[in-house]
Protein backbone atom coordinates (compact mmCIF):
# COMPACT_ATOMS: atom_id res chain seq x y z
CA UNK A 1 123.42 95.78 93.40
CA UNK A 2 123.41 95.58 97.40
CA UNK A 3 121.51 92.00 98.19
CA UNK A 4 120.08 94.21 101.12
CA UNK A 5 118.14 96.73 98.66
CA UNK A 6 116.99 92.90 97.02
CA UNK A 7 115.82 92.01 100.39
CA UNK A 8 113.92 95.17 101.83
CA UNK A 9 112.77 95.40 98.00
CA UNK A 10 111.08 91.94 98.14
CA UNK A 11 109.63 92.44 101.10
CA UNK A 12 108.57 95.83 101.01
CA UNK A 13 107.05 94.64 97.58
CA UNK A 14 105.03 92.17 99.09
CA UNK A 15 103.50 94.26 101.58
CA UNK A 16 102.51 97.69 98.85
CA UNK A 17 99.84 94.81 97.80
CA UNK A 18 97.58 95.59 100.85
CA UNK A 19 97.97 99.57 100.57
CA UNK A 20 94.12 100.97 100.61
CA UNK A 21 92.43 100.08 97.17
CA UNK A 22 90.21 103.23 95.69
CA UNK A 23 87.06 101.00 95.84
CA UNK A 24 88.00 100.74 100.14
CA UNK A 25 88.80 104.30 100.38
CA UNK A 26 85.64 105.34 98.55
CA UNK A 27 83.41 103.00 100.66
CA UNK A 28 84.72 104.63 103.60
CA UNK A 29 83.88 107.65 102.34
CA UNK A 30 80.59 106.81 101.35
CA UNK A 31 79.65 106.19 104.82
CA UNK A 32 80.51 102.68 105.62
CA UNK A 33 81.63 101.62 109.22
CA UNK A 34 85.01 102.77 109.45
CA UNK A 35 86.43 99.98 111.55
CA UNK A 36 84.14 97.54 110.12
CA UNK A 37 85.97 98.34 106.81
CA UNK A 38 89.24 98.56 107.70
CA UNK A 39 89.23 95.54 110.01
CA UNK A 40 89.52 93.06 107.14
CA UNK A 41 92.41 95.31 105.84
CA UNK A 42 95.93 95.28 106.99
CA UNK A 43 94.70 97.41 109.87
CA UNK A 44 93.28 94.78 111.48
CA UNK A 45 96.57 93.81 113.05
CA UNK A 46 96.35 96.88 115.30
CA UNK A 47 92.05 96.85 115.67
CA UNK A 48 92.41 93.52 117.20
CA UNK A 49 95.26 94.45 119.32
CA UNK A 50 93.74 98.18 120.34
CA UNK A 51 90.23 97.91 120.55
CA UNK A 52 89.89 97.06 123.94
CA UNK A 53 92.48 99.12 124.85
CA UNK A 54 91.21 102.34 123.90
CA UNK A 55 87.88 104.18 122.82
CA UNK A 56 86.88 106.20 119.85
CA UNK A 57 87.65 109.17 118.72
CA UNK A 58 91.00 108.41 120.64
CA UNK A 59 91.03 104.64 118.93
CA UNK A 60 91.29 105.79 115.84
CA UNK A 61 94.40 108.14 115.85
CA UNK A 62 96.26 105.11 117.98
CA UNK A 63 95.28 102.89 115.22
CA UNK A 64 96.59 104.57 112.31
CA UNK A 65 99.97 105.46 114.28
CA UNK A 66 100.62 102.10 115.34
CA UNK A 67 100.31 101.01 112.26
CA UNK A 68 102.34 103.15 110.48
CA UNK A 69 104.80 102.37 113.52
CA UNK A 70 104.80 98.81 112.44
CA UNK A 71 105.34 99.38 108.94
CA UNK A 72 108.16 101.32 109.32
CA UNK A 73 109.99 99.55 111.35
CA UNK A 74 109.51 96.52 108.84
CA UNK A 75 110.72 99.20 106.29
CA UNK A 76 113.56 99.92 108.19
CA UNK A 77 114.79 96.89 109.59
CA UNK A 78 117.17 95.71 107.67
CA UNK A 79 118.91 98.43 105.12
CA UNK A 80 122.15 99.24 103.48
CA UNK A 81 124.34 101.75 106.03
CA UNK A 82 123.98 104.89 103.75
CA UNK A 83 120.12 104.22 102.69
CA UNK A 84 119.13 103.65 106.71
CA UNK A 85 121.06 106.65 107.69
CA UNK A 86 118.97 108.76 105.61
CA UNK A 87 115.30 107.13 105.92
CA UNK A 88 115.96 107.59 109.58
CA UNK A 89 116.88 111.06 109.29
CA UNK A 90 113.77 111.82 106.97
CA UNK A 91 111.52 109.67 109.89
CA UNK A 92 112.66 111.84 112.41
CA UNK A 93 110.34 114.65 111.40
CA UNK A 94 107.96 112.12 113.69
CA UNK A 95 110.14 113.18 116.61
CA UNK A 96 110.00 116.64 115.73
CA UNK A 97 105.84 116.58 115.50
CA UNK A 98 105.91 114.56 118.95
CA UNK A 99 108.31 117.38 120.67
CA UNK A 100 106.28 120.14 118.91
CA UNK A 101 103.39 118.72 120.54
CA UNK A 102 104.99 118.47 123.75
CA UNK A 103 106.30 121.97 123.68
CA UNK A 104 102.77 123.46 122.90
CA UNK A 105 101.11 121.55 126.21
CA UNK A 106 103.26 122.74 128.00
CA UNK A 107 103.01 126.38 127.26
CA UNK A 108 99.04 125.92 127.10
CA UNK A 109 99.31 124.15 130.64
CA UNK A 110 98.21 120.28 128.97
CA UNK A 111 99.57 116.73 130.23
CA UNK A 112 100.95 114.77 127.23
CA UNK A 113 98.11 112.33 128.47
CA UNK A 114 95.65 114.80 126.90
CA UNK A 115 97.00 114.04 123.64
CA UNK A 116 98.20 110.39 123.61
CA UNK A 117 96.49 109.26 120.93
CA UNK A 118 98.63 112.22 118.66
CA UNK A 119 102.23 111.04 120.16
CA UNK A 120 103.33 109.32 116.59
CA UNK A 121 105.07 106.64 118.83
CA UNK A 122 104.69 102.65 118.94
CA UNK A 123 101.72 102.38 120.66
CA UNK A 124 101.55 98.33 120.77
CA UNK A 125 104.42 97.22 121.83
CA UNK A 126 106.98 99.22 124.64
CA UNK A 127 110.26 98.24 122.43
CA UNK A 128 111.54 101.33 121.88
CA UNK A 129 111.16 103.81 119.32
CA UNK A 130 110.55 103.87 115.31
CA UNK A 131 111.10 107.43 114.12
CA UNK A 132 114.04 108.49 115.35
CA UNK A 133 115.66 108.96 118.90
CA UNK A 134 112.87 108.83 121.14
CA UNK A 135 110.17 106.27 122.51
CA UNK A 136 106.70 106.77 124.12
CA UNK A 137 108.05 106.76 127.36
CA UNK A 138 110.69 109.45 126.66
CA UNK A 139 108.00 111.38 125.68
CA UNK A 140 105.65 110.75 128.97
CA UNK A 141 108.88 111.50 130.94
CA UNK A 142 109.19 114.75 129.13
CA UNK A 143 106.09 115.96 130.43
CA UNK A 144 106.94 115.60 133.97
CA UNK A 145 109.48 118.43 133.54
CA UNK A 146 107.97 121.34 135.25
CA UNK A 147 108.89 123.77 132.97
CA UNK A 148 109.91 124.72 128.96
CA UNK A 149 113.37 125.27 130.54
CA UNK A 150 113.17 121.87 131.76
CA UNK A 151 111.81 119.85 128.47
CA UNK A 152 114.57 122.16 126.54
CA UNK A 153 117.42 120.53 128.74
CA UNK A 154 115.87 116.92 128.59
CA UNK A 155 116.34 117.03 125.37
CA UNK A 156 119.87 117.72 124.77
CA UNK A 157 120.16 113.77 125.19
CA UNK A 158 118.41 113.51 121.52
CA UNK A 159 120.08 116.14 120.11
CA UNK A 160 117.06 118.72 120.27
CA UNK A 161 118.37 120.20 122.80
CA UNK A 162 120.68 122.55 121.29
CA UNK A 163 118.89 123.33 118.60
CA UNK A 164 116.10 124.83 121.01
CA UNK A 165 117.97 126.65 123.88
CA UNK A 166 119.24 129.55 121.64
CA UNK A 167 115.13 130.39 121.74
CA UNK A 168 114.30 129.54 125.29
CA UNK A 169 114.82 133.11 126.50
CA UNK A 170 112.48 134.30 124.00
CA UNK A 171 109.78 131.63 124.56
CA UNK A 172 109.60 131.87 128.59
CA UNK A 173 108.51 135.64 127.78
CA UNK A 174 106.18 134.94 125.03
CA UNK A 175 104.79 131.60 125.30
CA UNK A 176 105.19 131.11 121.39
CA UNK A 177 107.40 128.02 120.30
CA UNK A 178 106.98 129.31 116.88
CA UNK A 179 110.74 130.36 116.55
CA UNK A 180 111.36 126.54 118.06
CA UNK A 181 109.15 124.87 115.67
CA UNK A 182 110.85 126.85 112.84
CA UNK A 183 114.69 125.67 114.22
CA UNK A 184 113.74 122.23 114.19
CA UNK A 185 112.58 122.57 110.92
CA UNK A 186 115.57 124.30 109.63
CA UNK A 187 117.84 121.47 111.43
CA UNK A 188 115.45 118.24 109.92
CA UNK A 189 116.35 119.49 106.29
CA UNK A 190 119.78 120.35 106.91
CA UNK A 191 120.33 116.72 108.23
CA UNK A 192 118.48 115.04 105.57
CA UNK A 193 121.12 116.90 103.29
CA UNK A 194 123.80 115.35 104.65
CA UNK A 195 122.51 112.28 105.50
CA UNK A 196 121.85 111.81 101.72
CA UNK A 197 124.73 109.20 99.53
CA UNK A 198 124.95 108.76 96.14
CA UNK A 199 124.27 104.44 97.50
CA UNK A 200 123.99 102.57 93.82
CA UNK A 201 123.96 105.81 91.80
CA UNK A 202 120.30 105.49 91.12
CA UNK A 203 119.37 108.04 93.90
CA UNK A 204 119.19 111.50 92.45
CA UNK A 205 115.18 111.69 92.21
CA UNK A 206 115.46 111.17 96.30
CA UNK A 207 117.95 114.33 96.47
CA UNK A 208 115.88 116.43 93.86
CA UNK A 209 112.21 115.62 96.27
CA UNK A 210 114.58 116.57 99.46
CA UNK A 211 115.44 120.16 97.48
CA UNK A 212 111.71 120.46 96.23
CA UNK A 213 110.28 120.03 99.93
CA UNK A 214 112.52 122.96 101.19
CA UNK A 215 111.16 125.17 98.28
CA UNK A 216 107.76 124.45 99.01
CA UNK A 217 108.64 124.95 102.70
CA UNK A 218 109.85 128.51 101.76
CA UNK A 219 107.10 129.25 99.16
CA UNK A 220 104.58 128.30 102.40
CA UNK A 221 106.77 130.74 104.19
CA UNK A 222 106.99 133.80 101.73
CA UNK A 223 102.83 133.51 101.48
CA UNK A 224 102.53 133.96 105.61
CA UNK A 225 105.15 136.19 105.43
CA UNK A 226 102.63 139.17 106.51
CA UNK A 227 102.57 137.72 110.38
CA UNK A 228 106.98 137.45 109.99
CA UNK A 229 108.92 139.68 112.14
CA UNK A 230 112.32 140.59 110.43
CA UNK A 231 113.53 139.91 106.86
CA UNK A 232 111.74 137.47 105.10
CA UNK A 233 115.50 135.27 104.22
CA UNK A 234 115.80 135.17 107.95
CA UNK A 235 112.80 132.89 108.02
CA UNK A 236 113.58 130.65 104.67
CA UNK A 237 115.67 127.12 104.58
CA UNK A 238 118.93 127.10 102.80
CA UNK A 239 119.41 124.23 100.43
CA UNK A 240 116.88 124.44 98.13
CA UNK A 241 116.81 125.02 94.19
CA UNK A 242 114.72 128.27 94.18
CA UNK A 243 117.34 131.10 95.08
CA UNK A 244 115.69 133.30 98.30
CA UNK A 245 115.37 136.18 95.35
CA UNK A 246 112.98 134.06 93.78
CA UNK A 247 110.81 133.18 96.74
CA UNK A 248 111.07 137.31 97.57
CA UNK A 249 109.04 138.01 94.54
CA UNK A 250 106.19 136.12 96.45
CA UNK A 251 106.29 138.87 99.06
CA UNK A 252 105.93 141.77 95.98
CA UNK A 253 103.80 140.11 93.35
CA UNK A 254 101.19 138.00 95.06
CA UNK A 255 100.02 134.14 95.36
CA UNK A 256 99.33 134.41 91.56
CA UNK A 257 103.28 133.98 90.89
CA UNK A 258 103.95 131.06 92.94
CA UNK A 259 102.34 128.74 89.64
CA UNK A 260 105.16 130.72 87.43
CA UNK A 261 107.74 130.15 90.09
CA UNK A 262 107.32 126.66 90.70
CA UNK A 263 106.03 125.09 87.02
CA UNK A 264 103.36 122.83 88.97
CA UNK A 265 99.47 123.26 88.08
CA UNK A 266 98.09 125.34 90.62
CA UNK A 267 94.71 127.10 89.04
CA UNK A 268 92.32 124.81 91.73
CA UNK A 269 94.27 126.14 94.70
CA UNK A 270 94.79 130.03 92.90
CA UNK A 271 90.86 129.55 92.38
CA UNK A 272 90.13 128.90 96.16
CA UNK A 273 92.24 131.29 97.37
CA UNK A 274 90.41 134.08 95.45
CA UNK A 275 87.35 133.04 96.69
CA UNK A 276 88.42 132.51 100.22
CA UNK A 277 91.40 133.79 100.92
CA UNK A 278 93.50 130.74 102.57
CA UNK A 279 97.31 130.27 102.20
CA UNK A 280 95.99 126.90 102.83
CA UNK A 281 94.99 125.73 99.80
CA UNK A 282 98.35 126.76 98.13
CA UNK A 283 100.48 124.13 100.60
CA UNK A 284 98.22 121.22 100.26
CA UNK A 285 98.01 121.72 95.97
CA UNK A 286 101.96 122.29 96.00
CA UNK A 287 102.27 119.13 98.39
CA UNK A 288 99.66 117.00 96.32
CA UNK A 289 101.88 117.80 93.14
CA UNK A 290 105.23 117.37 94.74
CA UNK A 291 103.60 113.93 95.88
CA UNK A 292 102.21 112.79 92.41
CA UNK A 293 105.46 114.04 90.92
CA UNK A 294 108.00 112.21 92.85
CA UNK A 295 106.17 109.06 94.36
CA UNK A 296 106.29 107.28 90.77
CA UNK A 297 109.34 107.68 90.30
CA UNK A 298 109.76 106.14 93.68
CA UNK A 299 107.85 103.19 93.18
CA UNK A 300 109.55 102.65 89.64
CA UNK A 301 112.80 102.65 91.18
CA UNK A 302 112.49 99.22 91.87
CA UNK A 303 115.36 97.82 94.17
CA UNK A 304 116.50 101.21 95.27
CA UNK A 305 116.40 103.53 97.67
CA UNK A 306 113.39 105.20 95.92
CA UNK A 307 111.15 102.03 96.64
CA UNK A 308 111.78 102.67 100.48
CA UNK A 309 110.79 106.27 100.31
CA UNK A 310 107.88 105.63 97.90
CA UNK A 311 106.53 103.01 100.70
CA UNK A 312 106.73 105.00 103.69
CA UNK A 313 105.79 107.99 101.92
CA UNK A 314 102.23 105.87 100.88
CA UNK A 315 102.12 104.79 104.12
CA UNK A 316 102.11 108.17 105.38
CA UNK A 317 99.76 109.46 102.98
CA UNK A 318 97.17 106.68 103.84
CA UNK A 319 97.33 107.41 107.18
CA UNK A 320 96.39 111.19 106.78
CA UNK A 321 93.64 110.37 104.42
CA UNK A 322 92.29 108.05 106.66
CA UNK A 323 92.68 110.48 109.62
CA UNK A 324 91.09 112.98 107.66
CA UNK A 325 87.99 110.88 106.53
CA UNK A 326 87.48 110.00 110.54
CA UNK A 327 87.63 113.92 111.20
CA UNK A 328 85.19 115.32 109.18
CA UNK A 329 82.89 112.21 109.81
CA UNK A 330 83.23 112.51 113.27
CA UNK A 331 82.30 116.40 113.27
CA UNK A 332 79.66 115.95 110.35
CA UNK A 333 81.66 117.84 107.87
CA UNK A 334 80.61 117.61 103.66
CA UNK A 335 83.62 115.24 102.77
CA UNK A 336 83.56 116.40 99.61
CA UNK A 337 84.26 119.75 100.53
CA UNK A 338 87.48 119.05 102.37
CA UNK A 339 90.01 120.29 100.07
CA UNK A 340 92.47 118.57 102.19
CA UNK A 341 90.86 115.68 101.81
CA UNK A 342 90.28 115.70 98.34
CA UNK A 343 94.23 116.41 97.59
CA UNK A 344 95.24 113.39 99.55
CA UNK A 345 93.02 111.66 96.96
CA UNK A 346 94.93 112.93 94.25
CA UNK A 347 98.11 112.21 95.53
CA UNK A 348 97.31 108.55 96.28
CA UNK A 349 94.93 108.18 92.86
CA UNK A 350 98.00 108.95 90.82
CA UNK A 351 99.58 106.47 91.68
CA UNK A 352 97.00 103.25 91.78
């Protein structure tokens, strides 16, 4: 055993204790001051620090990014070689959302300014960055390119670069990143597959939830596949366990297959979709199980890899619940008719 699991272990141990009870979550929900709840909570760090800073509704995004900022760089401070290679390859995805964000101002004609408070960055302290390559201020600097051309080039520094310019051609004409959004994508999974080492020999549920994403990815995929262009495979991520033939008969036999496909329960989100007609529900009930599935076997891993990933995963979790309950509170929404909402829930429930 690697004393530096021991250590992150311990430490990371210590700090699951003040992860959102269900008695503070549902007194949020039930209409409590939001702040005034989570103040006496580990939040409170970033309340005290923030608060003057910055006004609601803009407060509470910064909030709940700096803290999950924090967190994860506690998370990540100190790791084995092969286990930090690989947490900061799955953490990167917080670069991708950030240059996805900063991709779609541009074309719509926004300053990054407009949308601080959604830059997943460190938002309390200028030290550089958490999630990956790129800092707060890389991200402000970004902006002040003048064109997609421009933010394309900027960020062949963090390796996005490449990735992008076989699109840009495409995107000056149309104004639709979507072919970006769905290289970076393809490019985060790929590197979390070879980022991934066999570290004490304990790690295979982390490679099998790394597989299970990309199906999911692709099952999302198949079910919009009626606004694709070109072959459906064209559009789906290699590496996952559910052969593109499989994800095809999506395409042919309708949502009611992807429950067969997969094996997960999926009757609430088949249900909804009958009576609505969202693709939505299907990604947030296949993410909810992949989440209730895997993050127990995480957090039973102990000193392990697993415990990482089963702490940042919670923390990420939290932090969308919480964003959610703001949201529909904010807008006057029935929070018990979010079904986003109510899938976060689950996925945190399952495991208190």
């Amino acid at each position: 055993m690697d004393s530096t699991y021991a250590g992150v272990y311990g430490k990371l141990k210590a700090e699951s204790s003040n992860f959102l009870t269900k008695s503070q979550i549902e007194d949020i929900i039930a209409g409590k001051d939001f702040l005034e709840v989570l103040k006496d909570t580990w939040y409170g760090v970033e309340i005290n620090a923030l608060s003057a800073l910055y006004k609601t509704p803009e407060l509470i995004d910064i909030i709940l990014n700096a803290h999950l900022a924090r967190l994860t760089r506690k998370a990540t401070g100190s790791m084995p070689t092969a286990a930090g290679s690989f947490i900061r390859a799955y953490i990167s995805k917080w670069d991708m959302q950030n240059v996805s964000l900063v991709l779609s101002s541009k074309v719509l004609g926004y300053a990054v300014s407009q949308n601080d408070a959604l830059l997943l960055v460190n938002q309390v302290s200028a030290a550089g960055a958490f999630g990956g390559a790129m800092s707060k201020e890389d991200f402000v600097n970004l902006e002040k390119e003048s064109s997609i051309e421009g933010v394309v080039n900027a960020l062949f520094k963090y390796g996005y670069g490449g990735v992008l310019s076989k699109y840009l051609e495409d995107v000056k004409k149309t104004n639709d990143i979507s072919t970006m959004i769905v290289a970076m994508q393809e490019s985060y999974y790929a590197s979390l597959i070879d980022k991934f080492r066999f570290y004490e020999g304990n790690e295979w549920p982390v490679r099998e939830f790394i597989l299970e994403s990309i199906d999911i990815h692709n099952i999302v995929t198949a079910l919009k596949s009626a606004g694709l262009s070109g072959n459906l495979e064209e559009h789906l991520i290699k590496g996952g366990k559910l052969p593109a033939s499989k994800i095809a008969e999506i395409t042919t036999r309708g949502p009611e297959v992807v429950q067969e496909i997969t094996g997960l329960k999926l009757d609430d989100a088949l249900t909804a979709y009958k009576e609505k007609g969202l693709i939505s529900y299907f990604e947030m009930a296949l993410e909810r199980e992949l989440h209730k599935k895997y993050l127990r076997l995480f957090k039973d891993m102990g000193i392990s890899l697993g415990f990482i990933m089963y702490f940042i995963m919670r923390l990420e979790l939290e932090k969308d619940l919480l964003r959610t309950i703001w949201f529909t509170k904010y807008y006057g929404m029935d929070v018990s008719k979010i079904p986003h909402l109510n899938a976060l829930k689950e996925s945190i429930y399952a495991i208190q």
